[in-house]
PDB file of N, CA and C in Angstrom:
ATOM      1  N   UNK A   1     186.703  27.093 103.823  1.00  0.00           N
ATOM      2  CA  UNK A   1     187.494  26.954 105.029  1.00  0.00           C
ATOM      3  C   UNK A   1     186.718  27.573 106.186  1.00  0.00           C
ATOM      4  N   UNK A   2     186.416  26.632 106.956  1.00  0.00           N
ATOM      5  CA  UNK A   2     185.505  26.998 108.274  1.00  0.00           C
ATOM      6  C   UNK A   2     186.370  28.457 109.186  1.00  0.00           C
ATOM      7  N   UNK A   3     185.715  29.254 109.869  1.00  0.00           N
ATOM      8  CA  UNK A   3     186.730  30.401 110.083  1.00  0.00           C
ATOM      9  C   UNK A   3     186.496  30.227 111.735  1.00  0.00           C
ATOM     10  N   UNK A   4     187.979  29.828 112.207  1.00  0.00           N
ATOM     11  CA  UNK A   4     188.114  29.591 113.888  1.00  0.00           C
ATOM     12  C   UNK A   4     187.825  31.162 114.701  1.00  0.00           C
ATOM     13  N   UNK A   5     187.610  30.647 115.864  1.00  0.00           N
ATOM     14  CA  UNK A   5     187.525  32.036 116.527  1.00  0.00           C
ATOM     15  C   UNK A   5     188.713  32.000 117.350  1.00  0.00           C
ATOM     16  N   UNK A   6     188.974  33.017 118.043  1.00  0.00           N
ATOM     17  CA  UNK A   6     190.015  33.080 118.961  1.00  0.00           C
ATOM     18  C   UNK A   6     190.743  31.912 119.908  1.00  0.00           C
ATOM     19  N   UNK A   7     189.221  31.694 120.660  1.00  0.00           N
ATOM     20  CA  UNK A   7     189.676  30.599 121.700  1.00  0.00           C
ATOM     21  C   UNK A   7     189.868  29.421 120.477  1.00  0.00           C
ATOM     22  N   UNK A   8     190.260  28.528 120.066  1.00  0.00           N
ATOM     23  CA  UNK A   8     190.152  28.092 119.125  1.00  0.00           C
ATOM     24  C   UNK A   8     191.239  27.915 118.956  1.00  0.00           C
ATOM     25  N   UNK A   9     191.680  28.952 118.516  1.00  0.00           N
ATOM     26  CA  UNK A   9     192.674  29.203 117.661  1.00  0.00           C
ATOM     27  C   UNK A   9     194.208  29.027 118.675  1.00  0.00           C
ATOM     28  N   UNK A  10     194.178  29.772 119.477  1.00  0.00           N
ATOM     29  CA  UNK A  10     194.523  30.038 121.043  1.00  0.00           C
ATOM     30  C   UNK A  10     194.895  28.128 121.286  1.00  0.00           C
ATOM     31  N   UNK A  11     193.981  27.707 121.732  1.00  0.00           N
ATOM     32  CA  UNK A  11     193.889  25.986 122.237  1.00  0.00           C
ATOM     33  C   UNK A  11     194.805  25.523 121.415  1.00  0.00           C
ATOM     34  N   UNK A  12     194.665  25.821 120.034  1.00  0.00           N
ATOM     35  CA  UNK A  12     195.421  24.945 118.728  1.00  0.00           C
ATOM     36  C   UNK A  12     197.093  25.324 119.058  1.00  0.00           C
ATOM     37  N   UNK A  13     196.931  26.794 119.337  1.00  0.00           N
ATOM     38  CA  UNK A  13     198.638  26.848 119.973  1.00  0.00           C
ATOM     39  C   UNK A  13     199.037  26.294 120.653  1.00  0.00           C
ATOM     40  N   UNK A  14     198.369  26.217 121.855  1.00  0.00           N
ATOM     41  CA  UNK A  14     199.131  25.492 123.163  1.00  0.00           C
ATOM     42  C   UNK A  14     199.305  23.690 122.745  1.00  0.00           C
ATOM     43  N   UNK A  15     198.101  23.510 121.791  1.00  0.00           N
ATOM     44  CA  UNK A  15     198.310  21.773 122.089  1.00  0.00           C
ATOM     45  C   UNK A  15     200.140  21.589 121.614  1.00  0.00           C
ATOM     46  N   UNK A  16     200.811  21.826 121.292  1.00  0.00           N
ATOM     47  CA  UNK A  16     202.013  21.789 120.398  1.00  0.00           C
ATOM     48  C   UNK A  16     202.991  22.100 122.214  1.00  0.00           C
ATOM     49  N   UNK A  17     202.716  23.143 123.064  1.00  0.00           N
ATOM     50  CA  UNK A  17     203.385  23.178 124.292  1.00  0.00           C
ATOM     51  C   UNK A  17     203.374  22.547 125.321  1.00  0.00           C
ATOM     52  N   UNK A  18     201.833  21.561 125.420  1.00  0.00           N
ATOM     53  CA  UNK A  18     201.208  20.815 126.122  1.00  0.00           C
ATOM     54  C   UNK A  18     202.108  19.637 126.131  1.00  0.00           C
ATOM     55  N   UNK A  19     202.506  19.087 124.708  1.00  0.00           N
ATOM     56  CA  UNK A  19     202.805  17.987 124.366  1.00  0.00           C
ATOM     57  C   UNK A  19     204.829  18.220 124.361  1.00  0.00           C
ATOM     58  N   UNK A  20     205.178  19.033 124.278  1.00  0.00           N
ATOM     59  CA  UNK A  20     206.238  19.133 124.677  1.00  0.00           C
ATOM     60  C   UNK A  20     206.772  18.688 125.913  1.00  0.00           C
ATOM     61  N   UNK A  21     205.767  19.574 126.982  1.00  0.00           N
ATOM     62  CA  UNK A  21     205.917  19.286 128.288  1.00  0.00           C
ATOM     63  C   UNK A  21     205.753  17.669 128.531  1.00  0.00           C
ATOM     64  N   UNK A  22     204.551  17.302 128.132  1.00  0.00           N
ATOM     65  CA  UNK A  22     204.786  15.858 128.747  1.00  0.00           C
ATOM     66  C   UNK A  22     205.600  14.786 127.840  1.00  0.00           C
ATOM     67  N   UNK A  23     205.887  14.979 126.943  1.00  0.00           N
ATOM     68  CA  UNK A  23     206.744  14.144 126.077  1.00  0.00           C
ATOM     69  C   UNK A  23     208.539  14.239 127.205  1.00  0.00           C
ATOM     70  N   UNK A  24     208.312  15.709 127.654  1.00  0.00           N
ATOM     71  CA  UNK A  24     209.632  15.795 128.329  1.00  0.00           C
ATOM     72  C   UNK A  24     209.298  15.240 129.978  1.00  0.00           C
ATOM     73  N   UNK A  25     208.116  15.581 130.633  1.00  0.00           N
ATOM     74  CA  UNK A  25     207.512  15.264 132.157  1.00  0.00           C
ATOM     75  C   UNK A  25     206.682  14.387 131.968  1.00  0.00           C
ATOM     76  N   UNK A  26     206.423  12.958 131.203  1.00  0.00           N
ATOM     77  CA  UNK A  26     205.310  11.855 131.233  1.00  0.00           C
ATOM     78  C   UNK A  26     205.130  11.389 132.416  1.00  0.00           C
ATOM     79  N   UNK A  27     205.557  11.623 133.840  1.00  0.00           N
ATOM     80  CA  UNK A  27     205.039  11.802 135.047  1.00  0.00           C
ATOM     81  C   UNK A  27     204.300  12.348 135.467  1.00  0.00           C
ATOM     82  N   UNK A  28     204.348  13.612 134.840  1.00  0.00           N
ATOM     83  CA  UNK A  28     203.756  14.879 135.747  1.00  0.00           C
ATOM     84  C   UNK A  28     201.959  14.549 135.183  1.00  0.00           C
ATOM     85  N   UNK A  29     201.476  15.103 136.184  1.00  0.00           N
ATOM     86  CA  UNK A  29     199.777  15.517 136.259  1.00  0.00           C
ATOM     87  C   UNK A  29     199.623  17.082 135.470  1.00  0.00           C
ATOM     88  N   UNK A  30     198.381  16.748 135.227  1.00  0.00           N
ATOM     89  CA  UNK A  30     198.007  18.401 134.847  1.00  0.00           C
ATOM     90  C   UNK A  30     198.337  19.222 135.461  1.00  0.00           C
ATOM     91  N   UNK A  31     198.265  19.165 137.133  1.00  0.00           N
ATOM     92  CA  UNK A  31     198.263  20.363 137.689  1.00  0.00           C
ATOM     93  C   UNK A  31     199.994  20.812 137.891  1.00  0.00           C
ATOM     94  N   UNK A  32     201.338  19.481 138.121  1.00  0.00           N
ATOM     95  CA  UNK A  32     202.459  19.938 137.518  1.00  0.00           C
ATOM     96  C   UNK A  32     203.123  20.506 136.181  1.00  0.00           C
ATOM     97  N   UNK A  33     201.955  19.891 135.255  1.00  0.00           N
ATOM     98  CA  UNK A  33     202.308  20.902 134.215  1.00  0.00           C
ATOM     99  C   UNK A  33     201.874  22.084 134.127  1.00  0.00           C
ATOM    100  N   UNK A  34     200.718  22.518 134.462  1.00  0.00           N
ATOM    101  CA  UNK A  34     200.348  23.826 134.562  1.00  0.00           C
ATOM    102  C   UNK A  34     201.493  24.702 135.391  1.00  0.00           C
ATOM    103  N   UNK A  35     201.839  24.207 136.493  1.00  0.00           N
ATOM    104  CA  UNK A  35     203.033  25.146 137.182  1.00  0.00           C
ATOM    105  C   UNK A  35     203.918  24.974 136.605  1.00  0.00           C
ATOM    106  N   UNK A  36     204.401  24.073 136.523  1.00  0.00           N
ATOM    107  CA  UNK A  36     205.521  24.353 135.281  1.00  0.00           C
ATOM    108  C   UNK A  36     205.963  24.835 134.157  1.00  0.00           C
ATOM    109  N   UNK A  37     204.694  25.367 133.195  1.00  0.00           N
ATOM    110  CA  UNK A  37     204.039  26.020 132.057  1.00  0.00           C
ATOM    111  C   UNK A  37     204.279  27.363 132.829  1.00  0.00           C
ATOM    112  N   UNK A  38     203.716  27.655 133.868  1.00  0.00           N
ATOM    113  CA  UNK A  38     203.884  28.996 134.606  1.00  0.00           C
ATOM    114  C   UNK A  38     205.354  29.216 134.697  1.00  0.00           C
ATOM    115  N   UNK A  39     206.270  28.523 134.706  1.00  0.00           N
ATOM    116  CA  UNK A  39     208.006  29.086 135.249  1.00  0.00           C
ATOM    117  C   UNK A  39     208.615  28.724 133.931  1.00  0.00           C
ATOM    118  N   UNK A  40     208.037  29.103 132.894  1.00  0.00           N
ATOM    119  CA  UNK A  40     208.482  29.039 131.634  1.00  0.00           C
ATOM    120  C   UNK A  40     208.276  29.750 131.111  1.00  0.00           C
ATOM    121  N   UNK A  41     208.955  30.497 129.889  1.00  0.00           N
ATOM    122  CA  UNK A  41     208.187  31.421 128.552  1.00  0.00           C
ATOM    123  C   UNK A  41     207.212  31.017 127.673  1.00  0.00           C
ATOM    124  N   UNK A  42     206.755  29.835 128.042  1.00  0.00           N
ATOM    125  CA  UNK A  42     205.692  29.633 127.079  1.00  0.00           C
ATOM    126  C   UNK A  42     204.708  30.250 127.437  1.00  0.00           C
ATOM    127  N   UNK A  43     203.313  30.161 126.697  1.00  0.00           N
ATOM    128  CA  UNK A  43     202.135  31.102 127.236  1.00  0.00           C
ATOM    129  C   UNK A  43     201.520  30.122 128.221  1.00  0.00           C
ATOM    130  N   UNK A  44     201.285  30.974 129.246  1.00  0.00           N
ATOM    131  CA  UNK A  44     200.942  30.669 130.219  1.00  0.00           C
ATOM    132  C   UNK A  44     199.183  30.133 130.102  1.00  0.00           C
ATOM    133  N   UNK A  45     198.878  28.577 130.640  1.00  0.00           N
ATOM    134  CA  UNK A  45     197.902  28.302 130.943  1.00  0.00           C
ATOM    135  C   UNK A  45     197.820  27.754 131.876  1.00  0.00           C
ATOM    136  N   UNK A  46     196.083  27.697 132.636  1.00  0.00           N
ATOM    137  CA  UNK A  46     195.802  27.368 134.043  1.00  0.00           C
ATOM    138  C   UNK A  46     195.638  26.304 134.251  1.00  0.00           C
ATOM    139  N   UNK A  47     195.187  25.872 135.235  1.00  0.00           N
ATOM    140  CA  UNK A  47     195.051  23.998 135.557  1.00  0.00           C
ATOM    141  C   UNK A  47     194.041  23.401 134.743  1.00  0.00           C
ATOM    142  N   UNK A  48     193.421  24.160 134.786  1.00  0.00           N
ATOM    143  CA  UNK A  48     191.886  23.560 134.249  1.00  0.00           C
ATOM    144  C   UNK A  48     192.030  23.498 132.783  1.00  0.00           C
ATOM    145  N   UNK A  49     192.322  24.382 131.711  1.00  0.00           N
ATOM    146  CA  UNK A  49     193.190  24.563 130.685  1.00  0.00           C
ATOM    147  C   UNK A  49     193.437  23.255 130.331  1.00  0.00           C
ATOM    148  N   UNK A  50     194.445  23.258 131.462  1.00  0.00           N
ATOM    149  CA  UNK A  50     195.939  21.964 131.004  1.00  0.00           C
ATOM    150  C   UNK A  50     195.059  20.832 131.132  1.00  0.00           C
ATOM    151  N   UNK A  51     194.251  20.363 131.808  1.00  0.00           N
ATOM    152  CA  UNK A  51     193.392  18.922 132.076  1.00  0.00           C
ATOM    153  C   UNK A  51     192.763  19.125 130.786  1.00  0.00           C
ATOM    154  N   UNK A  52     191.964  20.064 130.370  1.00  0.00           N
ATOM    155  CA  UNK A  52     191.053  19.624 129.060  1.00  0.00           C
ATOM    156  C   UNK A  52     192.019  19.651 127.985  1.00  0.00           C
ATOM    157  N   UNK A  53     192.850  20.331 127.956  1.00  0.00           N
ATOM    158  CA  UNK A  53     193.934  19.850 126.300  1.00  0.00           C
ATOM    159  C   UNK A  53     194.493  18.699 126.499  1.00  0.00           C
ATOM    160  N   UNK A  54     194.838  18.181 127.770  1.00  0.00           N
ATOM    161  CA  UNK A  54     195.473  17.021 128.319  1.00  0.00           C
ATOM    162  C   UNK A  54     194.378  15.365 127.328  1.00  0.00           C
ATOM    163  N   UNK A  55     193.285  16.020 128.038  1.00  0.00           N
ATOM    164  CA  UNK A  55     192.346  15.147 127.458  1.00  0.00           C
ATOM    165  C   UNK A  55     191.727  14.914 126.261  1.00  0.00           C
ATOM    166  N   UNK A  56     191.756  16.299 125.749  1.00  0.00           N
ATOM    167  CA  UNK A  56     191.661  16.057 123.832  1.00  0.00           C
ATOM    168  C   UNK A  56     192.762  15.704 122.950  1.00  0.00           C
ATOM    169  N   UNK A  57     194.103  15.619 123.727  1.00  0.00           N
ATOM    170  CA  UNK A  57     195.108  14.944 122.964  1.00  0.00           C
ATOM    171  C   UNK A  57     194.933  13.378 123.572  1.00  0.00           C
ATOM    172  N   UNK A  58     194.502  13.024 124.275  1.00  0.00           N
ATOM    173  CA  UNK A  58     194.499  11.669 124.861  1.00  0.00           C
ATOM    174  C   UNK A  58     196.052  11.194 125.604  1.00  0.00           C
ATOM    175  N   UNK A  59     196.465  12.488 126.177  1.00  0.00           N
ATOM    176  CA  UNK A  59     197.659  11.595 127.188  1.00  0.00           C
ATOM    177  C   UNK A  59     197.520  12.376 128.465  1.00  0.00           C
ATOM    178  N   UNK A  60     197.630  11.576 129.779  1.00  0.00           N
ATOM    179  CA  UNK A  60     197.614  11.491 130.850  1.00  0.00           C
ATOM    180  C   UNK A  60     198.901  11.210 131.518  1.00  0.00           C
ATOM    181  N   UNK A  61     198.941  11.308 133.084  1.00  0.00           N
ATOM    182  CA  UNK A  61     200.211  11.216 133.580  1.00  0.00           C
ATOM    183  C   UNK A  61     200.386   9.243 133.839  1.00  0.00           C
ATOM    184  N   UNK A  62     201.669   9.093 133.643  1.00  0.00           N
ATOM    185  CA  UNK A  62     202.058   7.620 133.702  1.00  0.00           C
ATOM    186  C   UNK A  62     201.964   6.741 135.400  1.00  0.00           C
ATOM    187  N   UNK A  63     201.950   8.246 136.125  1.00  0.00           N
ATOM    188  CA  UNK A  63     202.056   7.527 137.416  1.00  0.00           C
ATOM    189  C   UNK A  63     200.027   7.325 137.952  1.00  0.00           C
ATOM    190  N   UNK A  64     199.936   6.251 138.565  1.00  0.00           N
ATOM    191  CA  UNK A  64     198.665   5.586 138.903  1.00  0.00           C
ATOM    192  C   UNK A  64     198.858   6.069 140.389  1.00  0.00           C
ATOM    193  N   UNK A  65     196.985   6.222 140.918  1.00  0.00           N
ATOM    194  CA  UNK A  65     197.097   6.417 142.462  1.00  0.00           C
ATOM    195  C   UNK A  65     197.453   5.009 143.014  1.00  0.00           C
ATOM    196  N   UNK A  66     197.934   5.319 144.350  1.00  0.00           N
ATOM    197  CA  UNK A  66     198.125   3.735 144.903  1.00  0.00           C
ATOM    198  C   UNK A  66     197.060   3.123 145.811  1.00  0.00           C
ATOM    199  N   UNK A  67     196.981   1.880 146.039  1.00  0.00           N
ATOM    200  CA  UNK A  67     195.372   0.925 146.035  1.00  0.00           C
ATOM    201  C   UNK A  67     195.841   1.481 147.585  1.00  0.00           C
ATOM    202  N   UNK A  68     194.468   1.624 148.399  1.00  0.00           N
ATOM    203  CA  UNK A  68     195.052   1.692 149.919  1.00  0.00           C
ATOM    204  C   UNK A  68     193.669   0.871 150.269  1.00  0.00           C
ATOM    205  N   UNK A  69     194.313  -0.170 151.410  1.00  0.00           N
ATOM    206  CA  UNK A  69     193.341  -0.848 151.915  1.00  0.00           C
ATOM    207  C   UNK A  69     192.264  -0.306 152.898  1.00  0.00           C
ATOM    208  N   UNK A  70     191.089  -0.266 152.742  1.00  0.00           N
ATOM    209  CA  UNK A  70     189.799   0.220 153.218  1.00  0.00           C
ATOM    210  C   UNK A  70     190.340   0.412 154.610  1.00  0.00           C
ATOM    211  N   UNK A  71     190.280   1.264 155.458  1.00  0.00           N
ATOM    212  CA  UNK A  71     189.874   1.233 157.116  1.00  0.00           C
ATOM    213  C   UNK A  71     188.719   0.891 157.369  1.00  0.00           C
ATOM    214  N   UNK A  72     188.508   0.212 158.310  1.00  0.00           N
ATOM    215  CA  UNK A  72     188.219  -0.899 158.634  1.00  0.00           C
ATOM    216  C   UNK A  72     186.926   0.090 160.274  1.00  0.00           C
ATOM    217  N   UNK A  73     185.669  -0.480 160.614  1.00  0.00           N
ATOM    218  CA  UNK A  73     185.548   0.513 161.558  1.00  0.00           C
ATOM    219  C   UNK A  73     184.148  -0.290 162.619  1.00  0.00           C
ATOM    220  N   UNK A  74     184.647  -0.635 163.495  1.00  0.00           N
ATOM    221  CA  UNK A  74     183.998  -1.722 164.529  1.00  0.00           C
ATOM    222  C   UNK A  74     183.279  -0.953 165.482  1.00  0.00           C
ATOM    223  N   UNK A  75     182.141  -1.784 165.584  1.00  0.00           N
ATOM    224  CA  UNK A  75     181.371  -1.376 166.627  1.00  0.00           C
ATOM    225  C   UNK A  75     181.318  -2.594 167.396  1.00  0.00           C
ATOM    226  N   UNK A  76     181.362  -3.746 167.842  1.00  0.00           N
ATOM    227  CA  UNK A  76     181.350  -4.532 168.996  1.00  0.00           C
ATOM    228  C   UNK A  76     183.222  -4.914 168.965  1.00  0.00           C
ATOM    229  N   UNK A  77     183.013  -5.570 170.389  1.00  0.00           N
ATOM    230  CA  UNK A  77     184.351  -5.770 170.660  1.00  0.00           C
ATOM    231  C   UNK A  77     184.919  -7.115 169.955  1.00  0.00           C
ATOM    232  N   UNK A  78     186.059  -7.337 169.863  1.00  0.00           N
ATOM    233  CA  UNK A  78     186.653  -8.433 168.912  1.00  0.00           C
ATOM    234  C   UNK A  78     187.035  -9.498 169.506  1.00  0.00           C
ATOM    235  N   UNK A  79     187.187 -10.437 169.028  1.00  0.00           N
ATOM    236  CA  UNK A  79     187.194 -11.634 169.583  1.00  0.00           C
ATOM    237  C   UNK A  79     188.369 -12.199 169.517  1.00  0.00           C
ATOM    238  N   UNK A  80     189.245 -13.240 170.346  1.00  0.00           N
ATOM    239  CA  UNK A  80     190.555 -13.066 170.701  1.00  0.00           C
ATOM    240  C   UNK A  80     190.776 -14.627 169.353  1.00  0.00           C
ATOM    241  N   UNK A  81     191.960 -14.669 169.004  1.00  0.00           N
ATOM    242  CA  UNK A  81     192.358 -15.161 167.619  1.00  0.00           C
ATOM    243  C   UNK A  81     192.748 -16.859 168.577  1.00  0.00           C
ATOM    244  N   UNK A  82     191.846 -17.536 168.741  1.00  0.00           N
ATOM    245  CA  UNK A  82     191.621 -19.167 168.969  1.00  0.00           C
ATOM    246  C   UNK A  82     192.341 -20.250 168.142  1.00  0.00           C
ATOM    247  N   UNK A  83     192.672 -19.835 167.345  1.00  0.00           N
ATOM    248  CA  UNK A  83     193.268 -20.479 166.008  1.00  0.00           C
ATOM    249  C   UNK A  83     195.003 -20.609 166.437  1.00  0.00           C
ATOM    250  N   UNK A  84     195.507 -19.251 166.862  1.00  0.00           N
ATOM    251  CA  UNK A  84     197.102 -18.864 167.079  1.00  0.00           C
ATOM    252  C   UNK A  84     197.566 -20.348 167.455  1.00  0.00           C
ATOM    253  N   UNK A  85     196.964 -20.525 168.545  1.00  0.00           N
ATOM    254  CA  UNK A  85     197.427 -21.763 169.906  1.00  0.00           C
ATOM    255  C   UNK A  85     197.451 -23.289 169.758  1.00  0.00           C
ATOM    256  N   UNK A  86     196.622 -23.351 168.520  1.00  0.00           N
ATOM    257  CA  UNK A  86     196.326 -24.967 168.266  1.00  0.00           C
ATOM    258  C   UNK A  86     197.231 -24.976 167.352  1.00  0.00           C
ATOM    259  N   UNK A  87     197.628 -26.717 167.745  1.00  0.00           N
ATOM    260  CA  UNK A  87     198.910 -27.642 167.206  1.00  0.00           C
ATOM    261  C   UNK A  87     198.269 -28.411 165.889  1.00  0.00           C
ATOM    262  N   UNK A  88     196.997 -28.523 165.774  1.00  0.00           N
ATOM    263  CA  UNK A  88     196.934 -29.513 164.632  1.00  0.00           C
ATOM    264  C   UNK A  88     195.400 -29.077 163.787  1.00  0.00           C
ATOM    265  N   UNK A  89     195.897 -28.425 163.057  1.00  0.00           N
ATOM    266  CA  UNK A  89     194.956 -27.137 162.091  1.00  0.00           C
ATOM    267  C   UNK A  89     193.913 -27.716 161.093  1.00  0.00           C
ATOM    268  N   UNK A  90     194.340 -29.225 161.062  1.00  0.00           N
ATOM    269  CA  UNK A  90     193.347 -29.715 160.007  1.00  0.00           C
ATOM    270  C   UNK A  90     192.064 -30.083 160.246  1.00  0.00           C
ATOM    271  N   UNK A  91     191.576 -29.694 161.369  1.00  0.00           N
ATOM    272  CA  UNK A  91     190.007 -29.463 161.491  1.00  0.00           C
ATOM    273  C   UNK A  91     189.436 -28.286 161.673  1.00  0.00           C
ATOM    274  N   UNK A  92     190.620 -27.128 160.805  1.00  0.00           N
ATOM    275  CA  UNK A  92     189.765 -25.538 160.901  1.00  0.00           C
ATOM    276  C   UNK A  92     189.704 -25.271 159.570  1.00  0.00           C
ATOM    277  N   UNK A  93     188.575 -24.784 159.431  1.00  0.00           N
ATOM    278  CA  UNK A  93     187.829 -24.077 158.123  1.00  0.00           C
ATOM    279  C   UNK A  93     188.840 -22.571 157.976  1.00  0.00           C
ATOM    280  N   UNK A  94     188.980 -22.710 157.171  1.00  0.00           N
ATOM    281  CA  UNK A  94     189.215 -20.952 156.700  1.00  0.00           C
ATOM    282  C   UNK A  94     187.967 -20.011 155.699  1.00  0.00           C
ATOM    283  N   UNK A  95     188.232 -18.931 155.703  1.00  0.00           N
ATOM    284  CA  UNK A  95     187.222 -18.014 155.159  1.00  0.00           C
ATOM    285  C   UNK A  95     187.931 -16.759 154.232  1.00  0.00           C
ATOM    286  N   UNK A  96     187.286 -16.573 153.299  1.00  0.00           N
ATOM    287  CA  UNK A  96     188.489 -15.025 152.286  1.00  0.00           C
ATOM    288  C   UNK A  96     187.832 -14.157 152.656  1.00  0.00           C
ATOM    289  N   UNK A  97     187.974 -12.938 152.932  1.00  0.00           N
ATOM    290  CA  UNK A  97     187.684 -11.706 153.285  1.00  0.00           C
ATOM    291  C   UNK A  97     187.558 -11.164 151.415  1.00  0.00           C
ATOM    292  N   UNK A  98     186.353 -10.285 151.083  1.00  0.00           N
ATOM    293  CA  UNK A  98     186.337  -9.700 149.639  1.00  0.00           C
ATOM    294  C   UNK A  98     185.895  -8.858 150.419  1.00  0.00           C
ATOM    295  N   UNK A  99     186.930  -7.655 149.418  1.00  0.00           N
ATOM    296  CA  UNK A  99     186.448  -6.467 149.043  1.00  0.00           C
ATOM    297  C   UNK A  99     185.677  -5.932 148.477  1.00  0.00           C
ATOM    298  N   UNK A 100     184.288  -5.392 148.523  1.00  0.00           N
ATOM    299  CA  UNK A 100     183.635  -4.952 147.581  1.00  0.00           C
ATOM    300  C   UNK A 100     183.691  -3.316 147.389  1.00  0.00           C
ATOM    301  N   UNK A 101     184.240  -2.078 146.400  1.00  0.00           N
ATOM    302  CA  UNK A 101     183.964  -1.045 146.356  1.00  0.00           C
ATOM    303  C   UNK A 101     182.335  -1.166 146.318  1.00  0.00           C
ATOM    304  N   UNK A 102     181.322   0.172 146.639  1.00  0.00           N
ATOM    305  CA  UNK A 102     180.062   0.162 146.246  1.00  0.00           C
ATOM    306  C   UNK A 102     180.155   1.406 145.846  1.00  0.00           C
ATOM    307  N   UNK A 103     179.345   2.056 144.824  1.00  0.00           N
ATOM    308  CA  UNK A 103     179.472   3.119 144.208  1.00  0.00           C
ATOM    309  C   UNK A 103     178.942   4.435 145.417  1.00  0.00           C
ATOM    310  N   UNK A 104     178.474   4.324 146.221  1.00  0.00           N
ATOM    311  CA  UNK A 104     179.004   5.476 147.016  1.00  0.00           C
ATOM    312  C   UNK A 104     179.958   5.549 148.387  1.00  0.00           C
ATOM    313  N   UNK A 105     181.085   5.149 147.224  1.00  0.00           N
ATOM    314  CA  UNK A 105     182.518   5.427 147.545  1.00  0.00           C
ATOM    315  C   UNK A 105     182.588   4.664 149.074  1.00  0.00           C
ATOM    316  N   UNK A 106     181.636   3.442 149.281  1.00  0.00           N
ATOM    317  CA  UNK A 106     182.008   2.902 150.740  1.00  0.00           C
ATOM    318  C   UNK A 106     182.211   1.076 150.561  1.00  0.00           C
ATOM    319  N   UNK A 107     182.851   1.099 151.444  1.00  0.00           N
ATOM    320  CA  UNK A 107     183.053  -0.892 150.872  1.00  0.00           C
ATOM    321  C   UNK A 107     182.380  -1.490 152.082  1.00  0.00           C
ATOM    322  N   UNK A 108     182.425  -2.865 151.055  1.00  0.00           N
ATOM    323  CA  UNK A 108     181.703  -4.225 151.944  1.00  0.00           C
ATOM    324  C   UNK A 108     182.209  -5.283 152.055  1.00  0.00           C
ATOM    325  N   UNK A 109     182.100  -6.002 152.819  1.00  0.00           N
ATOM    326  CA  UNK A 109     182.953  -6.872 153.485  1.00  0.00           C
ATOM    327  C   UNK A 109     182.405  -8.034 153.014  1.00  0.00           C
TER     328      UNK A 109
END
């Protein structure tokens, strides 16, 4: 029998309080369970704590960030919308605007 050390041993307790909490808060984020872990009698662990046991049990919070559309940021002046005013549309082209994320965190048009 392999012989645990403290921290170890320690982690193996909490996973059992970890999972309480979110079985009861499957909303909450690490960092609400950690405060919440704090206004309780259980043993108290910190944020950072709560994210890595979070992650060796494999559950996370249920709520997703929400998509927010890029701001947008011009340098020449814009051009007035020609299209609004005309009565008979079937000789205008349209065009899709794509989003591209690029990995340092800036988008392309």
């Amino acid at each position: 029998m392999p012989s645990y050390s403290a921290r170890t041993k320690r982690r193996e307790s909490l996973n059992p309080c970890i999972l309480d909490v979110w079985k009861t808060f499957q909303f909450y984020g690490y960092c609400r369970m950690a405060a919440y872990n704090q206004q309780t009698d259980d043993p108290k662990v910190s944020e950072y704590m709560t994210h890595k046991l979070m992650r060796e049990l494999g559950i996370r919070s249920r709520i997703q960030k929400r998509f927010r559309k890029p701001n947008t940021v011009v340098t020449v002046n814009q051009r007035l919308n020609l299209i609004r005013h005309l009565h008979d549309l079937s000789c205008v082209w349209q065009k899709n605007i794509t989003y591209i994320k690029l990995t340092n965190h800036r988008w392309f048009y």
